[in-house]
C-alpha atoms as a PDB file:
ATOM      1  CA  UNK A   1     -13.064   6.951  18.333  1.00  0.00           C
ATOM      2  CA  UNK A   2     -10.148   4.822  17.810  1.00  0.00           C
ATOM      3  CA  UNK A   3     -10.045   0.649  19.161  1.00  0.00           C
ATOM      4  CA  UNK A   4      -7.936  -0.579  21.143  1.00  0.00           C
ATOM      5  CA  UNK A   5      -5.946  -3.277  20.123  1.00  0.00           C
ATOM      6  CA  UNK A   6      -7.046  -5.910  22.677  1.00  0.00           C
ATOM      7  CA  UNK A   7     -10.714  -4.947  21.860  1.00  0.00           C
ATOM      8  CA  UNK A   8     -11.629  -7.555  19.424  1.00  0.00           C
ATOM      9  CA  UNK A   9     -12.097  -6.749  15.381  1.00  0.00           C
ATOM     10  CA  UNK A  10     -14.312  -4.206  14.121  1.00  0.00           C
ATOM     11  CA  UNK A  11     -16.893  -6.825  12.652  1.00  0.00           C
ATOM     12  CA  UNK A  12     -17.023  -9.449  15.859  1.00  0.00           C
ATOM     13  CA  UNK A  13     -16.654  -6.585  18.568  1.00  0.00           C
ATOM     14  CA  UNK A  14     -16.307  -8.265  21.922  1.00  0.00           C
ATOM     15  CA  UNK A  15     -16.814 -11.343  21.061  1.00  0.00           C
ATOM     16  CA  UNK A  16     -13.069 -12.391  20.382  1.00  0.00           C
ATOM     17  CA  UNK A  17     -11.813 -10.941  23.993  1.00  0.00           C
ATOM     18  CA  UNK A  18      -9.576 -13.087  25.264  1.00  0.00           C
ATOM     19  CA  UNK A  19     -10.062 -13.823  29.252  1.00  0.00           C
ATOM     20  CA  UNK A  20      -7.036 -15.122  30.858  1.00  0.00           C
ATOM     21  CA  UNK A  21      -7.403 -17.255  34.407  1.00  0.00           C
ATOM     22  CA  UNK A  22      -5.179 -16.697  37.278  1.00  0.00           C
ATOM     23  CA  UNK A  23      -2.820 -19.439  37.700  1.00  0.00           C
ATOM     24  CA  UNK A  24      -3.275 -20.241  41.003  1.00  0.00           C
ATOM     25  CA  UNK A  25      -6.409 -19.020  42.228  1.00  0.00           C
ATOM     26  CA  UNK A  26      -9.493 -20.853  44.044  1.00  0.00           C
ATOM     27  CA  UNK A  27     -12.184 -21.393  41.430  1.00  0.00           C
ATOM     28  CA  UNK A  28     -14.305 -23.771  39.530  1.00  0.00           C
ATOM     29  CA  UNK A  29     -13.853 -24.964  36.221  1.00  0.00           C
ATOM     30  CA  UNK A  30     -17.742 -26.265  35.427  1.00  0.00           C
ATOM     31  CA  UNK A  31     -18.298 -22.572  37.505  1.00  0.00           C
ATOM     32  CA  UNK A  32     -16.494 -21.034  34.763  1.00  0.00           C
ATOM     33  CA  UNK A  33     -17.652 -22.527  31.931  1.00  0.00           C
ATOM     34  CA  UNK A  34     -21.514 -21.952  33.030  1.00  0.00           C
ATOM     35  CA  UNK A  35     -20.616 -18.444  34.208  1.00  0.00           C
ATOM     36  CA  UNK A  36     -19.159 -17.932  30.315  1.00  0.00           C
ATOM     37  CA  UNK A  37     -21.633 -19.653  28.437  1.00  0.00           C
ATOM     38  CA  UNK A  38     -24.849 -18.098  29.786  1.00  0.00           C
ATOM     39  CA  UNK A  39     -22.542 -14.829  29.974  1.00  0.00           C
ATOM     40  CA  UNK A  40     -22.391 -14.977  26.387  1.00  0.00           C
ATOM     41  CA  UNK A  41     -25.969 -16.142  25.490  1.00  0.00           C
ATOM     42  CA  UNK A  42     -27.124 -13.254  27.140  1.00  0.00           C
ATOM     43  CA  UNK A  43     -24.300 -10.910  26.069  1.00  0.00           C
ATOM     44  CA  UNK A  44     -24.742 -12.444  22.330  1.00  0.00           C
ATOM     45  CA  UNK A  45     -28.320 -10.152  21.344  1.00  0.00           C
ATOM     46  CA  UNK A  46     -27.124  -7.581  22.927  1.00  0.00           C
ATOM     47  CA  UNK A  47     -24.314  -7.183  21.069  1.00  0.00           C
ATOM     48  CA  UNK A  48     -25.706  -8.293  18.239  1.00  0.00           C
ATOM     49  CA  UNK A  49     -28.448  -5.813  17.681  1.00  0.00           C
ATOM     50  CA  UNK A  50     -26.491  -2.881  19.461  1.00  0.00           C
ATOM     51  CA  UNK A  51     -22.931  -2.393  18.694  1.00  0.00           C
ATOM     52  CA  UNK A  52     -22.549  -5.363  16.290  1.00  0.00           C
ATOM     53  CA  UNK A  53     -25.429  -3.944  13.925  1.00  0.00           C
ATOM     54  CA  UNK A  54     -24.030  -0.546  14.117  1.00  0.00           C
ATOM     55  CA  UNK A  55     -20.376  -1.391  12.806  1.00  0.00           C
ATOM     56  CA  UNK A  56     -22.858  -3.261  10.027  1.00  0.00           C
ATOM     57  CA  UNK A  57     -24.059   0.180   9.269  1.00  0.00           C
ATOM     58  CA  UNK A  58     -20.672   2.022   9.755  1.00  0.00           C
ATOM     59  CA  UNK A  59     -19.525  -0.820   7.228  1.00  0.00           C
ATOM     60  CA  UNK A  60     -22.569   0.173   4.637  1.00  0.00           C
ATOM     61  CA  UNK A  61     -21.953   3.938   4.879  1.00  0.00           C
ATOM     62  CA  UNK A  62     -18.257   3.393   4.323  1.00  0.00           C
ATOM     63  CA  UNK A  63     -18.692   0.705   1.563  1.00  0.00           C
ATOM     64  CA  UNK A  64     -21.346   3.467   0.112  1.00  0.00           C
ATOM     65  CA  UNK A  65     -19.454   6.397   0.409  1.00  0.00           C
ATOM     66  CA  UNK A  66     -16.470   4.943  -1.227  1.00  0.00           C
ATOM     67  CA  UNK A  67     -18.503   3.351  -4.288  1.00  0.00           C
ATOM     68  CA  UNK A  68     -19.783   7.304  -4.453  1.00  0.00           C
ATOM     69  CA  UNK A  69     -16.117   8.653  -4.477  1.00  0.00           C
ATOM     70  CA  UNK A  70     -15.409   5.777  -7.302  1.00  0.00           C
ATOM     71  CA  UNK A  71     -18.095   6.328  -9.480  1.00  0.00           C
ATOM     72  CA  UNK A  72     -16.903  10.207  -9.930  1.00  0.00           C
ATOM     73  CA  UNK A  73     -20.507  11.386 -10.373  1.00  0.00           C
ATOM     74  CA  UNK A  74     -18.972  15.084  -9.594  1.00  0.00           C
ATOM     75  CA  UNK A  75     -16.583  15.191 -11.984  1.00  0.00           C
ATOM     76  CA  UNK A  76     -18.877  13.594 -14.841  1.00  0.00           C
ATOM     77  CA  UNK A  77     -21.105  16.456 -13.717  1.00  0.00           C
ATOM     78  CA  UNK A  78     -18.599  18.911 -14.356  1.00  0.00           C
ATOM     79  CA  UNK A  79     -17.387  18.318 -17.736  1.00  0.00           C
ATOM     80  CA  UNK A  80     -20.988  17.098 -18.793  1.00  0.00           C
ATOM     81  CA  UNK A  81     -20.962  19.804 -21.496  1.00  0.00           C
ATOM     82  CA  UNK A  82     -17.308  19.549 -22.588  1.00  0.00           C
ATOM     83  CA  UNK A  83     -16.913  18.399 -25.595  1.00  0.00           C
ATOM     84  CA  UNK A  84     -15.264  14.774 -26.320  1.00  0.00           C
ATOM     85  CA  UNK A  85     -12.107  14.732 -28.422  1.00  0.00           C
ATOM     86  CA  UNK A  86     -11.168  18.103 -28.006  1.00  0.00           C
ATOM     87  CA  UNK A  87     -14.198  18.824 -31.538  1.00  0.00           C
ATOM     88  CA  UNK A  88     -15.698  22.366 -30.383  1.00  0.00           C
ATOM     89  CA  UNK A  89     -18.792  22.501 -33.177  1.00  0.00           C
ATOM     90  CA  UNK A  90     -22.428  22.122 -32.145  1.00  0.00           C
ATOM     91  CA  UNK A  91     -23.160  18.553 -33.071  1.00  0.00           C
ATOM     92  CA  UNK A  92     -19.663  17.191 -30.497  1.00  0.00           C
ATOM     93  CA  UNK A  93     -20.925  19.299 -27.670  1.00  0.00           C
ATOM     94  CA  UNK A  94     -24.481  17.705 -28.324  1.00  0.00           C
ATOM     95  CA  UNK A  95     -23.507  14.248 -28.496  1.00  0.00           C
ATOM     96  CA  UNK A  96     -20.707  14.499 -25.709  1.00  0.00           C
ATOM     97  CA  UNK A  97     -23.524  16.090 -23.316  1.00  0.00           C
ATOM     98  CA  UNK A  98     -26.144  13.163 -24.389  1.00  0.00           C
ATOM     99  CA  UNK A  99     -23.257  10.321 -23.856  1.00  0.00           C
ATOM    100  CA  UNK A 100     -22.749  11.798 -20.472  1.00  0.00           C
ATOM    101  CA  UNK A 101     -25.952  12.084 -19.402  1.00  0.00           C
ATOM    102  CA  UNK A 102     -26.327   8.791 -20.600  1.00  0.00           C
ATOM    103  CA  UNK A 103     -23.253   7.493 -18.282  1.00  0.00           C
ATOM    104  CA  UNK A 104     -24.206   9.907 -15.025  1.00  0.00           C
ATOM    105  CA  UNK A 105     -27.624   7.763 -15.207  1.00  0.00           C
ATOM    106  CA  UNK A 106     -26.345   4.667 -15.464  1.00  0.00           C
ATOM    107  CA  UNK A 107     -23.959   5.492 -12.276  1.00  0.00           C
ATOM    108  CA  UNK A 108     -26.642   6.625 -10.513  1.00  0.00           C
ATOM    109  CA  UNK A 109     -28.881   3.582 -11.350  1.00  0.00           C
ATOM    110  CA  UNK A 110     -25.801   1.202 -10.382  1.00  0.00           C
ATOM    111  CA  UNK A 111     -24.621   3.058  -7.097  1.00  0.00           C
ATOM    112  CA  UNK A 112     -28.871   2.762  -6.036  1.00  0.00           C
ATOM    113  CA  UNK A 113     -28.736  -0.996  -6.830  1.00  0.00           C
ATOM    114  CA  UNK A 114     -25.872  -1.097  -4.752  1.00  0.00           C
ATOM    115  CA  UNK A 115     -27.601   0.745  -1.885  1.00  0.00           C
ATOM    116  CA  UNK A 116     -30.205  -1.500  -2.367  1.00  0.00           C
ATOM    117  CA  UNK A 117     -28.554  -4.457  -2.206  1.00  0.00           C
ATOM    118  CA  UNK A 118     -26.260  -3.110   1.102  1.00  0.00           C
ATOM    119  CA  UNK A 119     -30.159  -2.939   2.973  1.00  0.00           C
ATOM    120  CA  UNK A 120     -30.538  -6.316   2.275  1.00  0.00           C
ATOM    121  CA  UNK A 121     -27.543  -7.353   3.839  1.00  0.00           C
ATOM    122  CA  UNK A 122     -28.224  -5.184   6.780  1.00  0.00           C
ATOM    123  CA  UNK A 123     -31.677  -6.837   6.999  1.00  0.00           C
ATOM    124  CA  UNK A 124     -30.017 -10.432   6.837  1.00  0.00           C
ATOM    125  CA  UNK A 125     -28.592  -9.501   9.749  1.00  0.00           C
ATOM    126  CA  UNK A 126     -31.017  -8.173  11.495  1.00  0.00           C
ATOM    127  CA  UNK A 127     -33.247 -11.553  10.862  1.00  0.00           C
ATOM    128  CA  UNK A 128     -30.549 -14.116  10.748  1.00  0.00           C
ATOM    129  CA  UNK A 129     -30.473 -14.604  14.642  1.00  0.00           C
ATOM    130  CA  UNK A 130     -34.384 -15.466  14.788  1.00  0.00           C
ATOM    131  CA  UNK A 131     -34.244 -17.227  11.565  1.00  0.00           C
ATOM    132  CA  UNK A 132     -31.580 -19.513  12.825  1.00  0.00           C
ATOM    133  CA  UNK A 133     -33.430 -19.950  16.475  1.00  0.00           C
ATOM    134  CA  UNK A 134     -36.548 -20.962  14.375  1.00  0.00           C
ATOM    135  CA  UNK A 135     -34.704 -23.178  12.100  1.00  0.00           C
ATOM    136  CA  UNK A 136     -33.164 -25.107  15.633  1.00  0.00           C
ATOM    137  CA  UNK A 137     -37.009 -25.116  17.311  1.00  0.00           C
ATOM    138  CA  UNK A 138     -38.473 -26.646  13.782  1.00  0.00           C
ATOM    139  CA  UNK A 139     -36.090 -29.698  13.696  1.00  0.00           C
ATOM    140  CA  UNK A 140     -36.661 -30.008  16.968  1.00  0.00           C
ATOM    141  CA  UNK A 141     -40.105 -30.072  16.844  1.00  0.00           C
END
């Protein structure tokens, strides 16, 4: 599905709508302004925790998916038995396959660290809004 350009960005969502006023129509300012700002304290959850947290997860899956396509694990996988320099006797092909076994893991153990540390920025996000309400209720208190 494809935005529109008036939409707002992919990250923010709705948020950064713009809302235009009629220039001569009969209506309140302070209306307005009260109307908007409990508008968007409601609207703000909702959007956070709906479509706001899943363009966090469409952002993961894409950030994911491309560190996959970067780290080439198919292709190391491929020519894990090819021998390195072009040297076609028994001890090459054995210490070409062991280097590149070697490298395959350590892709593997990176792109999981990076998985890893992608949850914990999707579980920031899911906590930041009640961390930050309790942070403003214990100064207050």
């Amino acid at each position: 599905m494809e935005r529109k350009k008036n939409e707002g960005s992919a990250f923010f969502g709705s948020l950064t709508k713009c809302y235009t006023i009629p220039m001569f129509s009969s209506f309140s300012i302070p209306g307005f302004l009260v109307e908007e700002t409990v508008g968007s304290i409601v609207h703000f959850p909702l959007w956070w925790y709906g479509e706001g947290l899943l363009d966090a997860l469409r952002w993961m899956g894409r950030s994911l998916s491309y560190r996959f396509r970067a780290y080439q694990l198919g292709l190391w996988m491929t020519h894990l038995f090819t021998p390195m320099y072009g040297q076609y006797d028994v001890a090459s092909q054995f210490i070409s396959a062991v280097v590149r076994i070697a490298v395959v893991i350590g892709r593997c153990i990176a792109l999981l660290f990076e998985a890893f540390a992608y949850s914990l920025l999707i579980l920031a996000w899911i906590a930041a809004p009640a961390l930050f309400l309790l942070l403003i209720f214990r100064h207050l208190v």
